[in-house]
N, C-alpha and C. Protein backbone atom coordinates (compact mmCIF):
# COMPACT_ATOMS: atom_id res chain seq x y z
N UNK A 1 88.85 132.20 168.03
CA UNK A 1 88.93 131.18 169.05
C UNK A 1 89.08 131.85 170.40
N UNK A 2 88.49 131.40 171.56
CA UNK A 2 88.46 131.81 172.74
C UNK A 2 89.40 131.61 173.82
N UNK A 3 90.17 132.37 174.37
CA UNK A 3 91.33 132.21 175.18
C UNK A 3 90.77 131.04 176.29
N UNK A 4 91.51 130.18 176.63
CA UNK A 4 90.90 129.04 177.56
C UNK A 4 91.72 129.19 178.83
N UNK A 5 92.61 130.44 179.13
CA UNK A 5 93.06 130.60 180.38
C UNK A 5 94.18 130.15 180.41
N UNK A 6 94.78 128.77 180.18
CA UNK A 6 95.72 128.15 180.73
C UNK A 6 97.18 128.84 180.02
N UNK A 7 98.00 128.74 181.35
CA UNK A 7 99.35 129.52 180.76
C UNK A 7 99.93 128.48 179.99
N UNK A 8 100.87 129.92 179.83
CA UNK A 8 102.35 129.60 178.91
C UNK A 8 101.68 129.96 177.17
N UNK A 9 102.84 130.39 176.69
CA UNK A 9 101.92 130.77 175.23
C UNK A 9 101.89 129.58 174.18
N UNK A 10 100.97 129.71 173.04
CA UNK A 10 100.79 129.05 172.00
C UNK A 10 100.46 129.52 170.95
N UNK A 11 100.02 128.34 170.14
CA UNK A 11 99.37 128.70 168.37
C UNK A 11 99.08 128.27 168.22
N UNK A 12 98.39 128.58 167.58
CA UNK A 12 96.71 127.44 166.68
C UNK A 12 96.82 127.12 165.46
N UNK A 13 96.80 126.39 164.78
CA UNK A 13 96.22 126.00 163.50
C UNK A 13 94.77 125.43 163.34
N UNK A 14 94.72 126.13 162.06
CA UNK A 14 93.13 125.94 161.80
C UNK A 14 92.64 125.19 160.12
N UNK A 15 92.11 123.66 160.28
CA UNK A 15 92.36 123.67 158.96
C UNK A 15 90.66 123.70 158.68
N UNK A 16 90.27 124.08 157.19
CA UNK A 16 88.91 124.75 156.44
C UNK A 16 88.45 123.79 155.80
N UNK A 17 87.18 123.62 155.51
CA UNK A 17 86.69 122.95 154.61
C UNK A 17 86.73 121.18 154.15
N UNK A 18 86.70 120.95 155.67
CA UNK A 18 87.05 118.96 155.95
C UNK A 18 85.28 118.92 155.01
N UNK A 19 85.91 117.64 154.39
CA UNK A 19 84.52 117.25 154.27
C UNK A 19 84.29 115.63 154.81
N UNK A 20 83.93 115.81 156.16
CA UNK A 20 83.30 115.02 156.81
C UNK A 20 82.80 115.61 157.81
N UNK A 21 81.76 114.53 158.00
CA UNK A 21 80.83 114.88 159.30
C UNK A 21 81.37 115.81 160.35
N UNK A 22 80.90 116.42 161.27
CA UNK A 22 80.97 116.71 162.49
C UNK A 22 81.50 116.00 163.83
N UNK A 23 80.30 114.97 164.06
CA UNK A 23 80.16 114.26 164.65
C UNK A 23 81.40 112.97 164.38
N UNK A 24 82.17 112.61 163.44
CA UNK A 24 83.15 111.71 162.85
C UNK A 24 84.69 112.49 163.27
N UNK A 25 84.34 114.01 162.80
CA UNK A 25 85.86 114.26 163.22
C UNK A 25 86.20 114.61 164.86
N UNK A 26 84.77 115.08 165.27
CA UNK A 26 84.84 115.53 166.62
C UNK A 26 85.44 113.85 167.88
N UNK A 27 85.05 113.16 167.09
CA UNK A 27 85.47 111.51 167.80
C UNK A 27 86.89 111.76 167.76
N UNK A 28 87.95 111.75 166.73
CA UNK A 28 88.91 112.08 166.58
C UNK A 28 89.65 112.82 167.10
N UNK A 29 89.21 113.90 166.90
CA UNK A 29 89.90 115.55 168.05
C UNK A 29 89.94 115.10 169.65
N UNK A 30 88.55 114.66 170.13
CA UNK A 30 88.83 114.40 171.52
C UNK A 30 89.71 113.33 171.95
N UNK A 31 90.01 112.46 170.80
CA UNK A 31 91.55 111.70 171.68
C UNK A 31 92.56 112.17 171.54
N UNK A 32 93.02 113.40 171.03
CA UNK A 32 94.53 113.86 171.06
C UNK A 32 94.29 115.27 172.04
N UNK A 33 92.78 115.75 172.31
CA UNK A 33 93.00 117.22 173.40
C UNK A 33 93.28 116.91 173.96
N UNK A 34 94.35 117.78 174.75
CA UNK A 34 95.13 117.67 176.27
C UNK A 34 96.31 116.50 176.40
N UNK A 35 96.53 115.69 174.91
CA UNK A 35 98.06 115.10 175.01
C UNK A 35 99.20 115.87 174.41
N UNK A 36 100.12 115.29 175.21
CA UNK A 36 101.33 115.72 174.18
C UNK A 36 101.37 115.52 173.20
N UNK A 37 102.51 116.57 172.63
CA UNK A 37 103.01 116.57 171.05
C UNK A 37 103.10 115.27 170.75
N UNK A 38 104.14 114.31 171.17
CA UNK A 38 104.86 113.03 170.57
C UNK A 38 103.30 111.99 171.20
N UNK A 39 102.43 111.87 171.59
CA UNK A 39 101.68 111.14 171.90
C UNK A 39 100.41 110.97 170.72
N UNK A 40 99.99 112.23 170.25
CA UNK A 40 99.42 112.72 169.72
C UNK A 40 99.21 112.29 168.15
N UNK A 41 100.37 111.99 167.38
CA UNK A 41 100.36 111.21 166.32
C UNK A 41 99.94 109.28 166.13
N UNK A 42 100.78 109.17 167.36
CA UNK A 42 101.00 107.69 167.54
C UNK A 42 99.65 107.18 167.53
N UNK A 43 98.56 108.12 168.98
CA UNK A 43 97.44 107.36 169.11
C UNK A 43 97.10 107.51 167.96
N UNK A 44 96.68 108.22 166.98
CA UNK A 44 95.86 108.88 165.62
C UNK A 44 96.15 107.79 164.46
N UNK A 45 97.33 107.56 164.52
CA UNK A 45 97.52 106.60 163.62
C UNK A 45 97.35 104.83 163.36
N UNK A 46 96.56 104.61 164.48
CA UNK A 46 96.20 103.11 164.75
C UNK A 46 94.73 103.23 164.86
N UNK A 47 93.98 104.41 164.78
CA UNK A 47 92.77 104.69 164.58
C UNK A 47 92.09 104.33 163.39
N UNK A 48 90.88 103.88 163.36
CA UNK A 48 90.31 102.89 162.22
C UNK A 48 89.14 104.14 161.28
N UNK A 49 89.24 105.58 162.16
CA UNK A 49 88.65 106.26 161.21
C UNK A 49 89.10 106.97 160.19
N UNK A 50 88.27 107.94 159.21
CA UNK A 50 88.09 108.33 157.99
C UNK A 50 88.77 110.28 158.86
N UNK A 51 88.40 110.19 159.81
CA UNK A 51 88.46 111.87 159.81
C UNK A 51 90.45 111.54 160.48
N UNK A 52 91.38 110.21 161.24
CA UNK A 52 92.53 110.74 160.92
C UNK A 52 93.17 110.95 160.12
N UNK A 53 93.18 111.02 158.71
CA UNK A 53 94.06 111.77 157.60
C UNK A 53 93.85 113.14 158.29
N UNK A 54 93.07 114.14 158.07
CA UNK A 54 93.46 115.95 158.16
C UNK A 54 93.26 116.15 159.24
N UNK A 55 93.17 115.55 160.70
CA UNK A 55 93.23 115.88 161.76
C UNK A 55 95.07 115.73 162.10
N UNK A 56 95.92 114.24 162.33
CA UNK A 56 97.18 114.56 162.64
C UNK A 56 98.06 115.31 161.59
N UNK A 57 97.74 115.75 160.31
CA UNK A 57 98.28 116.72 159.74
C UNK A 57 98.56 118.03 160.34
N UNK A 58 97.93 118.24 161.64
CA UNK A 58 97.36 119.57 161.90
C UNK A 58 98.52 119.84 163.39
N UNK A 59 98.55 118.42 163.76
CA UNK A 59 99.83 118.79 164.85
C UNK A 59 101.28 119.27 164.65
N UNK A 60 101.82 118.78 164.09
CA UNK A 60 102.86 119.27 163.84
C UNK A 60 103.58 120.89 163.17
N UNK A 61 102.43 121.26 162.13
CA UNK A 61 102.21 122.76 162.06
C UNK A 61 102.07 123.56 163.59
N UNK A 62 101.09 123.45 164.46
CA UNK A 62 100.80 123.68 165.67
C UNK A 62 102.43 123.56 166.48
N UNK A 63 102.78 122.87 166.38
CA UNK A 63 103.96 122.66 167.44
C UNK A 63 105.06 123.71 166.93
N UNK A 64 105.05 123.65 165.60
CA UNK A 64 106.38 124.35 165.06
C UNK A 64 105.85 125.67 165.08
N UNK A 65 104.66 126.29 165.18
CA UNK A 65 104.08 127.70 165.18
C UNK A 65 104.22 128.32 166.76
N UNK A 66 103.93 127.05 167.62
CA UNK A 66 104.19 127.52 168.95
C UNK A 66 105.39 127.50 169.56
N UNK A 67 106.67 126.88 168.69
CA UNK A 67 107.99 126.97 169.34
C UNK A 67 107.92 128.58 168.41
N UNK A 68 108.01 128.86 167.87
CA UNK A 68 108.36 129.91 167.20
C UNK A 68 107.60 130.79 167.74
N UNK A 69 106.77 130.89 167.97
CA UNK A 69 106.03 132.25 169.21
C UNK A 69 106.57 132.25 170.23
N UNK A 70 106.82 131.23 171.06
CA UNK A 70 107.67 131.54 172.45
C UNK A 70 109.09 131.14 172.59
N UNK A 71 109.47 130.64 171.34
CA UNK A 71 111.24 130.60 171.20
C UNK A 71 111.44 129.34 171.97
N UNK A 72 111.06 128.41 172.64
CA UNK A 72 111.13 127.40 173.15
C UNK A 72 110.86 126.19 172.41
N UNK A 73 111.56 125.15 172.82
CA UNK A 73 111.72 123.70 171.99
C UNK A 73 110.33 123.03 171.36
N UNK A 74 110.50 122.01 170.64
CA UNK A 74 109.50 121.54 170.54
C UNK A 74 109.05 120.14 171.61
N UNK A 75 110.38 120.13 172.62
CA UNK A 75 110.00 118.86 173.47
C UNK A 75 108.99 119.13 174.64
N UNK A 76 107.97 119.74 174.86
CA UNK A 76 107.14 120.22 175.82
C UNK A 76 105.70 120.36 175.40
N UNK A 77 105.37 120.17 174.16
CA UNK A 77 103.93 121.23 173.69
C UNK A 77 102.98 120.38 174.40
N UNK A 78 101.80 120.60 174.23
CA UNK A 78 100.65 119.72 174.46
C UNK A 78 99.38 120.26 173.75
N UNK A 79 98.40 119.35 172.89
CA UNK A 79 97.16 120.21 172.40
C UNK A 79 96.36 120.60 173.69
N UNK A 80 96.23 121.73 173.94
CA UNK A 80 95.42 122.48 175.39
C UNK A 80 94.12 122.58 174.66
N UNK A 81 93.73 122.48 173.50
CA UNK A 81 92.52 122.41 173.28
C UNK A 81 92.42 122.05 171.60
N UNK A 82 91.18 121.54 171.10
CA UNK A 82 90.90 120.94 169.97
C UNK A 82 89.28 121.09 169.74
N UNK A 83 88.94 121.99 168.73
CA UNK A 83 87.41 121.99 168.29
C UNK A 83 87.06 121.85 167.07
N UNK A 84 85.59 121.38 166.46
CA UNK A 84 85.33 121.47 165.19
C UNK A 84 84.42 121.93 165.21
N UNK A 85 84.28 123.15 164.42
CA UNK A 85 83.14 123.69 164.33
C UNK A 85 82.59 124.06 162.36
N UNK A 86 81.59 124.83 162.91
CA UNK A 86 80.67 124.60 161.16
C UNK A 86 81.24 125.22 160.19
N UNK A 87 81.44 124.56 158.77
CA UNK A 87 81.61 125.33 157.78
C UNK A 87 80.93 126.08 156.68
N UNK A 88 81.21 126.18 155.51
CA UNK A 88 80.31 126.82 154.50
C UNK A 88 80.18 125.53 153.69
N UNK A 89 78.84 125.48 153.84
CA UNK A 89 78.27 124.34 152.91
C UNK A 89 78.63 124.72 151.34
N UNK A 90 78.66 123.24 150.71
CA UNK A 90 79.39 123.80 149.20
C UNK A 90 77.98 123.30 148.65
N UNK A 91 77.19 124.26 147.88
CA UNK A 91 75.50 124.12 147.18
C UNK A 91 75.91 123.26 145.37
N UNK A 92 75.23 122.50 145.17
CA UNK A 92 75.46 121.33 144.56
C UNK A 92 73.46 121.28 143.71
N UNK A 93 73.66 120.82 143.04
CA UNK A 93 72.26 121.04 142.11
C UNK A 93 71.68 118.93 141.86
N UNK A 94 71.01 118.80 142.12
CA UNK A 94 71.08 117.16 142.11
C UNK A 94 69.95 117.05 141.08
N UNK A 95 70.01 116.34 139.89
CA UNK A 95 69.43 116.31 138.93
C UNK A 95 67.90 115.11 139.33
N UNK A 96 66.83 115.60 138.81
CA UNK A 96 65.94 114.72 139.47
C UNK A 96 64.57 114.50 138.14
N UNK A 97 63.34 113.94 137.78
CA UNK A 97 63.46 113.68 136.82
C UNK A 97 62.21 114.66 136.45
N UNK A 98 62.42 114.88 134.80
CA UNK A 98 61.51 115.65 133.97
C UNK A 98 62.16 116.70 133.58
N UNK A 99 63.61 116.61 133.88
CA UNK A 99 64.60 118.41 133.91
C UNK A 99 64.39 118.86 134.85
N UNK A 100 63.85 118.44 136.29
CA UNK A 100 64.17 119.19 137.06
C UNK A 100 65.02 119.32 138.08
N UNK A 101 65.73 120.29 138.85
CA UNK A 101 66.92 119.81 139.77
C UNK A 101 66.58 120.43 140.64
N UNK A 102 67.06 119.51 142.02
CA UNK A 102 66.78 119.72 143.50
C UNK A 102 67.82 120.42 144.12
N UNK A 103 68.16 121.53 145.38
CA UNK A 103 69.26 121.59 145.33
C UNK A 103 69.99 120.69 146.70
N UNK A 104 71.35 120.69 146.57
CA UNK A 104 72.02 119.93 147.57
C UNK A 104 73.10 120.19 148.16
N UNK A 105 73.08 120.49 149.61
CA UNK A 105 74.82 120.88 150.59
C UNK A 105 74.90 119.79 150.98
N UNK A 106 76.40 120.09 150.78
CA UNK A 106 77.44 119.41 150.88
C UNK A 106 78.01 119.77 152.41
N UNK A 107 77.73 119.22 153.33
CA UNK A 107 78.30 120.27 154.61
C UNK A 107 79.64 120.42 154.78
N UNK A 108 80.56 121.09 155.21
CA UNK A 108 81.78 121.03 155.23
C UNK A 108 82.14 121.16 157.24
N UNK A 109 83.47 120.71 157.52
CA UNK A 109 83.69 121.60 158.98
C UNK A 109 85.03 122.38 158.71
N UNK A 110 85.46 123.01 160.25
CA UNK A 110 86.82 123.52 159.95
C UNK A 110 87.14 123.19 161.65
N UNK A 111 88.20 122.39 161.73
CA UNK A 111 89.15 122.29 162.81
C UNK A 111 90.35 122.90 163.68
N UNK A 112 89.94 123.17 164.53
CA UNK A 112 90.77 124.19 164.91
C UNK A 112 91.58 123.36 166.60
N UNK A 113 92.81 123.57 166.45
CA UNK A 113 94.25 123.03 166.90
C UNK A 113 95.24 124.03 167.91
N UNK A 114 94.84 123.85 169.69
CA UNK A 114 95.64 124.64 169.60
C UNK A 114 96.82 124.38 170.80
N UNK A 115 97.73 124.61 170.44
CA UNK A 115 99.23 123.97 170.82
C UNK A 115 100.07 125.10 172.02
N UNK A 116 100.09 124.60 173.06
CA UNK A 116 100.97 125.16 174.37
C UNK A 116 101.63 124.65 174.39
N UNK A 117 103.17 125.36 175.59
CA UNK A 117 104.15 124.76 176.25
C UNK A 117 103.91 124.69 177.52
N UNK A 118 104.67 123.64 177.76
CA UNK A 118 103.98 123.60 179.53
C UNK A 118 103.80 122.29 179.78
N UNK A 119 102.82 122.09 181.43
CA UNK A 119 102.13 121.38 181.52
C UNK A 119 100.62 121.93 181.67
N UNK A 120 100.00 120.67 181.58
CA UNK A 120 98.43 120.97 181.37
C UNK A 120 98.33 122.09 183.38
């Protein structure tokens, strides 16, 4: 992951192998980048999609990784940044007819979470 400049230190969590879309979880991620910790769950959880289950799982790891890197509370964090990018497709064999089989990915993503103190 690429340093994005902004002070004060942090930590990232990164979770592997979502299986949903891209485009579904990336909707998701962009309403919690750049809020606070305590904001961050609340909106996520009145959300009517499929990708908040393993996205707000991912804050609270983040917060407790970044008090513990800079020894400071958890009343300050903010996600300073949030991406999804590509995973390893899982190859799948799809049965089709006469005995023969087609093959088929499964695409996967991996989300990546990353948690400052500070302000933006």
């Amino acid at each position: 992951m690429r340093n994005d400049g902004s002070s004060g230190p942090g930590a990232q969590v990164l979770a592997k192998h979502i299986n949903i879309s891209a485009s579904k979880t990336r909707r998701v991620v962009d309403q919690i980048r750049y809020r606070p910790y305590e904001q961050a769950p609340m909106i996520l959880e009145f959300m009517p999609h499929r990708a908040c289950y393993p996205v707000p799982q991912l804050v609270p790891p983040a917060a407790v990784n970044a008090s513990r890197a800079s020894g400071l509370s958890k009343a300050k964090p903010f996600a300073s940044g949030a991406e999804v990018g590509k995973g390893t497709p899982s190859k799948r064999l799809r049965p089709r007819a006469q005995g023969r089989a087609y093959p088929m990915r499964k695409h996967t993503r991996h989300a990546t979470i990353v948690v400052r103190h500070g302000h933006m």
